[in-house]
Protein backbone atom coordinates (compact mmCIF):
# COMPACT_ATOMS: atom_id res chain seq x y z
CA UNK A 1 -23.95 -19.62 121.26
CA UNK A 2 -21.42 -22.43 120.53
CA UNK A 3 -18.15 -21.55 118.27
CA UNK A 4 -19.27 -23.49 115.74
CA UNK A 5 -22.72 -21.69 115.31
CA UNK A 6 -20.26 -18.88 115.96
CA UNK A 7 -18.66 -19.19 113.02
CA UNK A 8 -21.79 -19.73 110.83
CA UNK A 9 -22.63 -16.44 111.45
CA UNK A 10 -19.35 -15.03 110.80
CA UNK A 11 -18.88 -16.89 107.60
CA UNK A 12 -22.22 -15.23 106.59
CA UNK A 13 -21.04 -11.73 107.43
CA UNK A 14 -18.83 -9.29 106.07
CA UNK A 15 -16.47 -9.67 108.97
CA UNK A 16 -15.28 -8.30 112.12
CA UNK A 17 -15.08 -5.15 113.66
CA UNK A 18 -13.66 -4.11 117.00
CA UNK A 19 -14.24 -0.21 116.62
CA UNK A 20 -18.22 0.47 116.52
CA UNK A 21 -17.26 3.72 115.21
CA UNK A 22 -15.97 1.81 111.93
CA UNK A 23 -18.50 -0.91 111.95
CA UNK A 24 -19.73 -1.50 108.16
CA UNK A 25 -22.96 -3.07 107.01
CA UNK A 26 -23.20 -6.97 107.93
CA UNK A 27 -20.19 -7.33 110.19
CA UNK A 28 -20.26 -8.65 113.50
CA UNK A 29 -18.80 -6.26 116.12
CA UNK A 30 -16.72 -7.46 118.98
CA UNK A 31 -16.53 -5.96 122.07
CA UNK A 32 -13.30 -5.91 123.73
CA UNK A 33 -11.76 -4.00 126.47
CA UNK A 34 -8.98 -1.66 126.90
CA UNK A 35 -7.14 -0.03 129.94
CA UNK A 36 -9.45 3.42 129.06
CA UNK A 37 -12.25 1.84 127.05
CA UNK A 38 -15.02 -1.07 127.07
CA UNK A 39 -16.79 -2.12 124.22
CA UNK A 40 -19.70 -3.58 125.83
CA UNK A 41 -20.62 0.43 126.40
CA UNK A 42 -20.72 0.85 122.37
CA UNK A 43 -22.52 -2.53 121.64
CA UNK A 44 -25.59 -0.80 120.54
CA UNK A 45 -24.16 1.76 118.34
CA UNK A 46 -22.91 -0.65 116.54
CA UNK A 47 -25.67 -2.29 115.83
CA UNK A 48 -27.99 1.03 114.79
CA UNK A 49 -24.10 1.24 112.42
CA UNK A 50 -25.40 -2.14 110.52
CA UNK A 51 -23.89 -4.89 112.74
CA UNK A 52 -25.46 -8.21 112.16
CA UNK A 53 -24.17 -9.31 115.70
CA UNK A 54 -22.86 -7.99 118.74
CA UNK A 55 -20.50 -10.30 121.03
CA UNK A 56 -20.25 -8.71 124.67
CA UNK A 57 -19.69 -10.24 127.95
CA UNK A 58 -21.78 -7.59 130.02
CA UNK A 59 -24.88 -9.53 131.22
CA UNK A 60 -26.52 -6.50 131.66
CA UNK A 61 -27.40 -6.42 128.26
CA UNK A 62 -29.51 -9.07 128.38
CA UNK A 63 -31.96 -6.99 129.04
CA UNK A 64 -31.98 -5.73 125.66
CA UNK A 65 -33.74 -9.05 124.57
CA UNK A 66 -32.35 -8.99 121.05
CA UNK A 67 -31.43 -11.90 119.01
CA UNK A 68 -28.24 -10.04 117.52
CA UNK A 69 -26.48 -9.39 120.99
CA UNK A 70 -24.24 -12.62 122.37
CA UNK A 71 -23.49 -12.73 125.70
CA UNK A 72 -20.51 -14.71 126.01
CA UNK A 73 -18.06 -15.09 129.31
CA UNK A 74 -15.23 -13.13 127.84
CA UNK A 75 -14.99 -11.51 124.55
CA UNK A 76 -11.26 -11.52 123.58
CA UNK A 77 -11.31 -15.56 124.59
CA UNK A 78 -14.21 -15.73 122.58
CA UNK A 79 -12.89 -14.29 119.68
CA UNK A 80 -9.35 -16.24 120.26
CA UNK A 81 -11.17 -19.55 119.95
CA UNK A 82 -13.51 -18.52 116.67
CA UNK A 83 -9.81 -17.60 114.80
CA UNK A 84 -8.48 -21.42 116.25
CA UNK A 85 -11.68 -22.45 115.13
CA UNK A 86 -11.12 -21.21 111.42
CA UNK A 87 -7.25 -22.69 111.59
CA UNK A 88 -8.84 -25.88 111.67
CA UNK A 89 -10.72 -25.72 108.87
CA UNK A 90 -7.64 -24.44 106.50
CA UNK A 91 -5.15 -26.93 104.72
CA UNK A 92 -2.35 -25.02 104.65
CA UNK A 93 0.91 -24.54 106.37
CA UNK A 94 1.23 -21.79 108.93
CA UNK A 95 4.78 -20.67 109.56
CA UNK A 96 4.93 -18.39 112.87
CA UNK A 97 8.12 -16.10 113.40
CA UNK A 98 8.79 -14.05 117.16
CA UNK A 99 12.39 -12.97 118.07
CA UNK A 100 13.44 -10.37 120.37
CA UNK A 101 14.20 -8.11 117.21
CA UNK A 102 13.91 -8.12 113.44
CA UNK A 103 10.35 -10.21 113.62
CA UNK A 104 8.71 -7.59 111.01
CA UNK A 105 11.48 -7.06 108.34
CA UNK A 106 12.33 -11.08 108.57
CA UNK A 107 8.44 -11.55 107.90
CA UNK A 108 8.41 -9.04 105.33
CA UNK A 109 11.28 -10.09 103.26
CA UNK A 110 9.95 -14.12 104.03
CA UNK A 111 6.83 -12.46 102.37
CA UNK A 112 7.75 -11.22 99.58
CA UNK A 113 10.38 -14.00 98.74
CA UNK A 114 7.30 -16.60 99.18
CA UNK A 115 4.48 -14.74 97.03
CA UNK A 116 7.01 -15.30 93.95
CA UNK A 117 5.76 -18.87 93.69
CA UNK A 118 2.47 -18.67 96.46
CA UNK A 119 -0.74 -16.56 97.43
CA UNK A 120 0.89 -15.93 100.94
CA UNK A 121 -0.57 -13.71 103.75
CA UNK A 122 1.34 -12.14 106.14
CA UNK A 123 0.77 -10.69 109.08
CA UNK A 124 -0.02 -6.86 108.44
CA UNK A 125 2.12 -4.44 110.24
CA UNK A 126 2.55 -4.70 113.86
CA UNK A 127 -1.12 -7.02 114.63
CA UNK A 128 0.76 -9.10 116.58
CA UNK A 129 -0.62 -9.75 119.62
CA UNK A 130 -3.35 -11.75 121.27
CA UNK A 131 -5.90 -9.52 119.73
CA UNK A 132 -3.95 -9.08 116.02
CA UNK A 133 -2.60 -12.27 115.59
CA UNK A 134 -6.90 -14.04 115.86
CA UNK A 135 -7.95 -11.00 113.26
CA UNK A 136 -4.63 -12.23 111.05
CA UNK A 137 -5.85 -16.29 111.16
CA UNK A 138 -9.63 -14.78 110.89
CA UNK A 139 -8.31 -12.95 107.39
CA UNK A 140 -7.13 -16.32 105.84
CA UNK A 141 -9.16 -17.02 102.86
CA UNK A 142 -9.50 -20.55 101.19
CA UNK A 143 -7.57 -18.66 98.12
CA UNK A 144 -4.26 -18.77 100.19
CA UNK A 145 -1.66 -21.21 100.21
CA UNK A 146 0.61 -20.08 102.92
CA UNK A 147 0.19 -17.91 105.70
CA UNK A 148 3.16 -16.26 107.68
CA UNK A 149 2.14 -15.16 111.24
CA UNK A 150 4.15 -12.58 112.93
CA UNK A 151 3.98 -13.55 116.94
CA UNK A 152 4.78 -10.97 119.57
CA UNK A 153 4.96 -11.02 123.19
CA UNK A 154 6.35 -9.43 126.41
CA UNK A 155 5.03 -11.72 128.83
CA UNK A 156 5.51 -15.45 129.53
CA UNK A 157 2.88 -17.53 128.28
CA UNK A 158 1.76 -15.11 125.49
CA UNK A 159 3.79 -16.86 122.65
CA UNK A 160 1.90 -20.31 123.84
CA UNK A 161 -1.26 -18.66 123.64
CA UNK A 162 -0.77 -17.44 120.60
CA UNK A 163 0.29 -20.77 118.88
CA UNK A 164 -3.28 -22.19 120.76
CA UNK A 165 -4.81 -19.80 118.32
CA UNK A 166 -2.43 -20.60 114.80
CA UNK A 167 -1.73 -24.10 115.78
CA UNK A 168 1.46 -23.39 113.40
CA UNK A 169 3.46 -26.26 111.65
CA UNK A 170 6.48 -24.21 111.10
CA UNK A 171 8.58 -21.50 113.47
CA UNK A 172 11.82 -19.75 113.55
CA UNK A 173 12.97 -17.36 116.18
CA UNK A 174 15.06 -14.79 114.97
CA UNK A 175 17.04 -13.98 118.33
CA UNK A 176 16.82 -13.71 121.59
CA UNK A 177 18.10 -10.30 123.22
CA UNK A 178 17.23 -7.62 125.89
CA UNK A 179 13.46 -6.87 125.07
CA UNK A 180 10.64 -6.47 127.88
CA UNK A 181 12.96 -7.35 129.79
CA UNK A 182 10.15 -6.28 132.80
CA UNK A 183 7.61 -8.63 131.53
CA UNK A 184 9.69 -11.58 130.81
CA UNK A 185 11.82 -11.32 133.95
CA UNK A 186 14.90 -10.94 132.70
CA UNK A 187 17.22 -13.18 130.01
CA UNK A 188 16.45 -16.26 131.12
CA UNK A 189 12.87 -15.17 131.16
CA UNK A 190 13.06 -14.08 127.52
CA UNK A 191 14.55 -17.49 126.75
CA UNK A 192 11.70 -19.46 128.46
CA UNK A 193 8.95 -17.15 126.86
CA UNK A 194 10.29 -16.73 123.65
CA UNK A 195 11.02 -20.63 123.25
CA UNK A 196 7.60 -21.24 123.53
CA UNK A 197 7.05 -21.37 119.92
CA UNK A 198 9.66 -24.25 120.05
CA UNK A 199 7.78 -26.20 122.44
CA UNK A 200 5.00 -25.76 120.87
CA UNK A 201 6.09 -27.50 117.47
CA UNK A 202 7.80 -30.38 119.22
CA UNK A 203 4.40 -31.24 121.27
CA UNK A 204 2.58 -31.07 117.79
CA UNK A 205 4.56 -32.23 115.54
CA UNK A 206 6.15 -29.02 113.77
CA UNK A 207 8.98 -27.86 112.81
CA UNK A 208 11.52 -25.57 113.76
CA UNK A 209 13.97 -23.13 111.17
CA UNK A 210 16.52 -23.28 113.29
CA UNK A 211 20.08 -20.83 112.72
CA UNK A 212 22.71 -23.35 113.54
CA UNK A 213 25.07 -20.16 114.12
CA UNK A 214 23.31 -19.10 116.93
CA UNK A 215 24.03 -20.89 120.32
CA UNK A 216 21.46 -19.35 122.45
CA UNK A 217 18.50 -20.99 119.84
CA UNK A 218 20.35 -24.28 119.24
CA UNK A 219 20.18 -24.28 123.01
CA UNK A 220 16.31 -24.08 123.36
CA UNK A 221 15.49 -27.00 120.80
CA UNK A 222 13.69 -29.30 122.55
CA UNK A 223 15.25 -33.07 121.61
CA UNK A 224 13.41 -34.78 118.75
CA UNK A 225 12.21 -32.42 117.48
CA UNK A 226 12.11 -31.93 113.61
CA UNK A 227 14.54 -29.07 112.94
CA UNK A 228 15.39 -27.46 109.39
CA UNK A 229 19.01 -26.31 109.86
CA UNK A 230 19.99 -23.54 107.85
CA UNK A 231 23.54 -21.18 108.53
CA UNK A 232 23.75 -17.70 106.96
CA UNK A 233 27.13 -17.54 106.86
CA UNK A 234 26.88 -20.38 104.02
CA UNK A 235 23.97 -19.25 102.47
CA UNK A 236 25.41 -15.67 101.73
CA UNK A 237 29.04 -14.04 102.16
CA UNK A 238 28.69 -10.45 102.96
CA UNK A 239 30.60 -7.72 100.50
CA UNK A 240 29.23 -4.37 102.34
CA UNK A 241 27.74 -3.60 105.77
CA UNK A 242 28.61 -0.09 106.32
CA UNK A 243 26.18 1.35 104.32
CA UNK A 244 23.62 -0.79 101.98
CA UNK A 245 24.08 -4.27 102.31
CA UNK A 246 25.35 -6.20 99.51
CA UNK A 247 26.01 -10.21 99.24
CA UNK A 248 27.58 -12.15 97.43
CA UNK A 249 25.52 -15.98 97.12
CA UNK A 250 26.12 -18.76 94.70
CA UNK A 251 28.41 -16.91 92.67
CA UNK A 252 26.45 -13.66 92.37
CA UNK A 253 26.52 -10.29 94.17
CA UNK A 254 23.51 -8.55 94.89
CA UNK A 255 22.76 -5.11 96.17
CA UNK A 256 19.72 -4.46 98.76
CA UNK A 257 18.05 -1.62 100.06
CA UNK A 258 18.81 -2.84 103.83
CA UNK A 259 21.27 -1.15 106.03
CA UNK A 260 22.49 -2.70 109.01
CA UNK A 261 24.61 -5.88 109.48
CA UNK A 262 21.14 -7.04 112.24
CA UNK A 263 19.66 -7.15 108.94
CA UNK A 264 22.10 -9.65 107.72
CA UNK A 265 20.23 -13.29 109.32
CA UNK A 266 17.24 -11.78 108.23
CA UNK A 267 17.99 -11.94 105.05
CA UNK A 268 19.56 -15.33 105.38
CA UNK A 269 16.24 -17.03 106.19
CA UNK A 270 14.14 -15.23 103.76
CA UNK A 271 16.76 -17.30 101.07
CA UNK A 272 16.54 -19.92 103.33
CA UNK A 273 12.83 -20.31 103.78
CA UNK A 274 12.68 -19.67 99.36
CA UNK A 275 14.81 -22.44 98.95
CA UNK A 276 13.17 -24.85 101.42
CA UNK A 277 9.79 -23.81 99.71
CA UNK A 278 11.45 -24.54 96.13
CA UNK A 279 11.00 -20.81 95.09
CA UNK A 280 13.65 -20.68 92.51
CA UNK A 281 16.64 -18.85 92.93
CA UNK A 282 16.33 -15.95 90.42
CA UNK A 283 12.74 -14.75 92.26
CA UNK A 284 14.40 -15.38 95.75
CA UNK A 285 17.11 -12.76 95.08
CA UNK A 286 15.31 -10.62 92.90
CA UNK A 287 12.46 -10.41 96.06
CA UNK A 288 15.60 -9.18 98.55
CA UNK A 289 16.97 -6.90 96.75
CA UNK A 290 13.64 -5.47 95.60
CA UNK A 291 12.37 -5.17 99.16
CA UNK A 292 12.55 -1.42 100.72
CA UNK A 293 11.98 -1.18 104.46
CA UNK A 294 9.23 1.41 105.80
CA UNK A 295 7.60 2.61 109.40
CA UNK A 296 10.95 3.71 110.35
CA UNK A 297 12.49 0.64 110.59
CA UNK A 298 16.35 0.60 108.87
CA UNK A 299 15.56 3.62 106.42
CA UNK A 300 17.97 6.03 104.33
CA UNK A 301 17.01 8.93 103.20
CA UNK A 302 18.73 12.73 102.78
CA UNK A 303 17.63 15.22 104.61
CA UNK A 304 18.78 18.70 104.07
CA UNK A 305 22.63 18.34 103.57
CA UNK A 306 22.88 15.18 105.89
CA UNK A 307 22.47 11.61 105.67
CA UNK A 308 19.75 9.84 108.02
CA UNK A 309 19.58 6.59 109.65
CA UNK A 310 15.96 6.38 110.89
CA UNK A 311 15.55 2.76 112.95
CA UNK A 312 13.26 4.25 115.23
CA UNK A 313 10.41 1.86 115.06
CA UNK A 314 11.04 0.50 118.51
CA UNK A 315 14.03 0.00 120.73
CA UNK A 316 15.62 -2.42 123.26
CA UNK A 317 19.37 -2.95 124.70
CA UNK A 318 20.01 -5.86 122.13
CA UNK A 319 18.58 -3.86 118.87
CA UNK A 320 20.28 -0.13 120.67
CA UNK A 321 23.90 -1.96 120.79
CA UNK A 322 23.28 -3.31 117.34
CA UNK A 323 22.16 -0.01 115.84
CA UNK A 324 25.13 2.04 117.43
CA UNK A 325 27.67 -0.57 116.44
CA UNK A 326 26.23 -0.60 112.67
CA UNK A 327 26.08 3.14 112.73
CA UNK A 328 30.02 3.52 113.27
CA UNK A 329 31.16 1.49 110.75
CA UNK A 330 29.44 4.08 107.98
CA UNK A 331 32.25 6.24 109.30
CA UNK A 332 32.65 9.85 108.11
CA UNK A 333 31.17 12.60 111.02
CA UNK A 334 28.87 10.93 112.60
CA UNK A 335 25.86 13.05 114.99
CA UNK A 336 23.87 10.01 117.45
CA UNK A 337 20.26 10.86 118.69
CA UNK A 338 18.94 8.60 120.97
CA UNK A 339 15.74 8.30 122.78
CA UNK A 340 14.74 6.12 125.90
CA UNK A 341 14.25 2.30 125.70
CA UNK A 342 10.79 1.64 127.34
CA UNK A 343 9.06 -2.05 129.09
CA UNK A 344 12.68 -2.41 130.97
CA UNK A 345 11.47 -1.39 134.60
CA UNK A 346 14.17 -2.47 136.93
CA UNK A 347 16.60 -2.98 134.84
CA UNK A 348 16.26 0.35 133.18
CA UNK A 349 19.16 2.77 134.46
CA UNK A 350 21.69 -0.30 133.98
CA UNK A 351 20.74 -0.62 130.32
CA UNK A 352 20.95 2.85 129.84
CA UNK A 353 24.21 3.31 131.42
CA UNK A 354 25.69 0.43 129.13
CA UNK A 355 24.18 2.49 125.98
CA UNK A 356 25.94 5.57 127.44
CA UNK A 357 29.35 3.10 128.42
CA UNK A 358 29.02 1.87 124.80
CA UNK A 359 28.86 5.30 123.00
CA UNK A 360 31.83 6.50 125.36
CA UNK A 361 34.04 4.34 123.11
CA UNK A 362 33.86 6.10 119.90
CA UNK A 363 34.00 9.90 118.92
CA UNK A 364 31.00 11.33 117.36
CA UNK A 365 30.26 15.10 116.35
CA UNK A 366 27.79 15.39 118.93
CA UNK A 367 25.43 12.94 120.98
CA UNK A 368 21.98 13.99 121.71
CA UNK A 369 20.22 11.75 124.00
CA UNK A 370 16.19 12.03 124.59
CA UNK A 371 13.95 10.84 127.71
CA UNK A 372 14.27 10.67 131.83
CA UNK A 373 15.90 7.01 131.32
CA UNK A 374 18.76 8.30 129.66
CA UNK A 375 18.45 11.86 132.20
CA UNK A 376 18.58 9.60 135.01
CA UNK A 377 21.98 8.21 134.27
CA UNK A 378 23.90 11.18 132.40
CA UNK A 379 26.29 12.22 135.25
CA UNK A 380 29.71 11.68 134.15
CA UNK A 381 28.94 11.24 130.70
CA UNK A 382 29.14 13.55 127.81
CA UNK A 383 26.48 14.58 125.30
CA UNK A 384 23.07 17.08 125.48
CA UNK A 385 20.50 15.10 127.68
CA UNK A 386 16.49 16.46 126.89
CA UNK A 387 13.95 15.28 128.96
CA UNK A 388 11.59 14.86 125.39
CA UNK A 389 11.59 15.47 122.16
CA UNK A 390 10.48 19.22 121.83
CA UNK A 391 12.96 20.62 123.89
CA UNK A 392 15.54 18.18 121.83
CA UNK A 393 13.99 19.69 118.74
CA UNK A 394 14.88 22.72 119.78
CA UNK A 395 18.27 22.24 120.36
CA UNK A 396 18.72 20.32 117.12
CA UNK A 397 17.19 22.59 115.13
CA UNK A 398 20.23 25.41 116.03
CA UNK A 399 22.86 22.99 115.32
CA UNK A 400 21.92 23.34 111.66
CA UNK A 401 24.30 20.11 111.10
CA UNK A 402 25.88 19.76 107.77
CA UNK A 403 26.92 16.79 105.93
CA UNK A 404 26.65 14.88 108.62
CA UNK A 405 25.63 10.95 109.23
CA UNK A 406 22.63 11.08 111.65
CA UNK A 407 21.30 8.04 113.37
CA UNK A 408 17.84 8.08 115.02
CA UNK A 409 17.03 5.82 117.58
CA UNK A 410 13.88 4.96 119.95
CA UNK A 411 11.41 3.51 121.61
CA UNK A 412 7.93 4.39 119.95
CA UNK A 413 6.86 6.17 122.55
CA UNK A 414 9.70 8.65 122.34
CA UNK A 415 9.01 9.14 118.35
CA UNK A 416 12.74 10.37 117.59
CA UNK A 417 11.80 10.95 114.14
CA UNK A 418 10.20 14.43 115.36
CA UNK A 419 13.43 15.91 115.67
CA UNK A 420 13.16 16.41 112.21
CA UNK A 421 10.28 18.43 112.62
């Protein structure tokens, strides 16, 4: 079956599915593979669940003889080119945003700042890889006006490939810093991979945000192409970054529901990316300082007696150092709890030392410090070092801290949050 018949089908449907055990009446069911799992093996469950169509890439299944099963050479490439397929037939502009850190909550705030003038759709939560980022294009209705497409990678060559499937006329790259460092192959990896998206827009004819404070990303631009220049320390003048940040632009202070000053560029090209989209000024501001961050990214909250810093989503040197230097300036008595930074492979008992170097420079009430990583490199350092989270819980839990500050910080896969259990 060629795409474009392809896509006839889909447009009759009721969409796609990639889980046969949520397959609904009328849509067509892909069937992908995983490290543990291949959908080829549920093709016909999903069927007898109401699938109009079945796309595998088991021959085998031929033998079936039934119209609704498509053999096709590979399934996720299949399903890549229907979503570039669909781009093409859209009018709109697609801006694309990847980073090393800060891609979700710069999306998020771009988002909401965006749907005060436009019928905007956004990548939705983390579906940002090469499987999320074709179901995100695949969502675009004809209703929309702008879609924002969050881009994530920890390879070389993913970002390209995922810009084959958005073909996006904007991009902005909101840092580059220690993440997957494994995958990329080091900084200069990270630079190559992430810059991608910059390469991309020059060949076609895009455009690049581009933070004229930062020397790494001015670095990457490739020459000639078209660049919208924006600097945040113009665009807002910071009043408070040791707890909630507040800004001060054109005159007016406002108060947001951020904490961090890593949040601070992120908010600069939300007003940056209103302004170049003529949002007006009011619903720019009012859509920061409205915005409240969620799935443990940069939250506040009390619990018990103490005050917690949960930015546990994910974790990486670059986003670690940033979180532990934000942390300190909240002053008062301060408890860290820190769990291992995954995807760094070689490189992973230097990074951790540096953490533990780092938090050697400032006294804290006590330093809890979660994972083998971290285990690996404790000698000479102070602090309790658990090799995962329950027996950190443990320990935690008989501290029975008081009026404390508490930051939590993680990779996912170490779920620091469960110390509060």
């Amino acid at each position: 079956m060629e795409i474009q018949d392809l896509y006839f089908r889909w447009k009759q449907s009721t969409g796609i599915a990639t889980d046969s055990r949520k397959v609904e009446p009328s849509q067509i069911f892909f069937a992908l593979k995983g490290d543990t799992f291949d959908g080829n093996a549920y093709a016909m469950a999903a069927l007898d669940q109401g699938a109009s169509l079945v796309v595998v890439d088991d021959p085998s299944l031929a033998h079936e003889q039934d119209s609704r099963i498509v053999i096709v050479e590979d399934v996720l490439t299949t399903l890549q080119l229907l979503a570039r397929h669909h781009r093409d037939q859209l009018n709109i502009p697609i801006l694309a945003i990847t980073g090393s850190n800060g891609k979700t909550t710069t999306k998020e705030l771009t988002r909401d700042v965006l749907l005060s003038k436009y019928r905007i759709l956004a990548t939705r939560g983390n579906l940002n890889n090469h499987i999320g980022v074709p179901l995100t294009v695949l969502s675009i209705t004809d209703e929309i006006e702008l879609a924002i497409i969050e881009m994530g990678a920890n390879h070389q060559g993913e970002i390209d490939l995922l810009c084959k499937v958005t073909n996006p006329d904007y991009g902005m790259i909101t840092n580059i810093g220690k993440a997957h460092l494994d995958g990329f192959g080091g900084m200069e990896g990270i630079k190559k991979g992430k810059s991608e998206l910059y390469r991309y827009l020059s060949a076609h004819g895009g455009t690049i945000f581009l933070n004229e404070e930062d020397e790494t990303l001015k670095s990457l631009v490739p020459v000639g192409c078209a660049v919208v220049p924006y600097c945040p320390s113009d665009i807002l003048q910071v009043r408070d970054d040791h707890d909630m940040i507040s800004y001060e632009s054109n005159g007016c202070l406002y108060q947001t529901q951020l904490y961090g000053a890593y949040n601070i560029n992120n908010i600069a090209f939300a007003v940056a990316a209103g302004r170049y989209f003529n949002v007006p000024e009011d619903q720019i501001h009012l859509a920061i300082t409205s915005y409240k961050p969620g799935n443990n990214r940069s939250q506040l909250f009390k619990y018990q007696s103490n005050h917690i810093i949960l930015d546990a989503y994910n974790a990486n040197p670059s986003s670690m150092k940033a979180s532990i230097e934000s942390f300190v300036k909240m002053g008062g008595e301060q408890v860290i709890v820190l769990g291992d930074m995954f995807e760094l492979g070689t490189y992973a008992k230097e990074e951790h030392a540096a953490v533990l170097d780092l938090i050697d420079n400032y006294v804290f009430v006590d330093k809890i410090f979660i994972g083998a990583a971290f285990l690996s490199v404790s000698q000479g350092h102070s602090g309790h070092f658990f090799k995962d989270i329950d027996t950190a819980k443990a320990y935690f839990r008989n501290c029975h801290f008081h009026n404390k500050n508490i930051l939590l910080k993680g990779s996912r896969g170490i779920a620091v949050e469960r110390i509060l259990e």
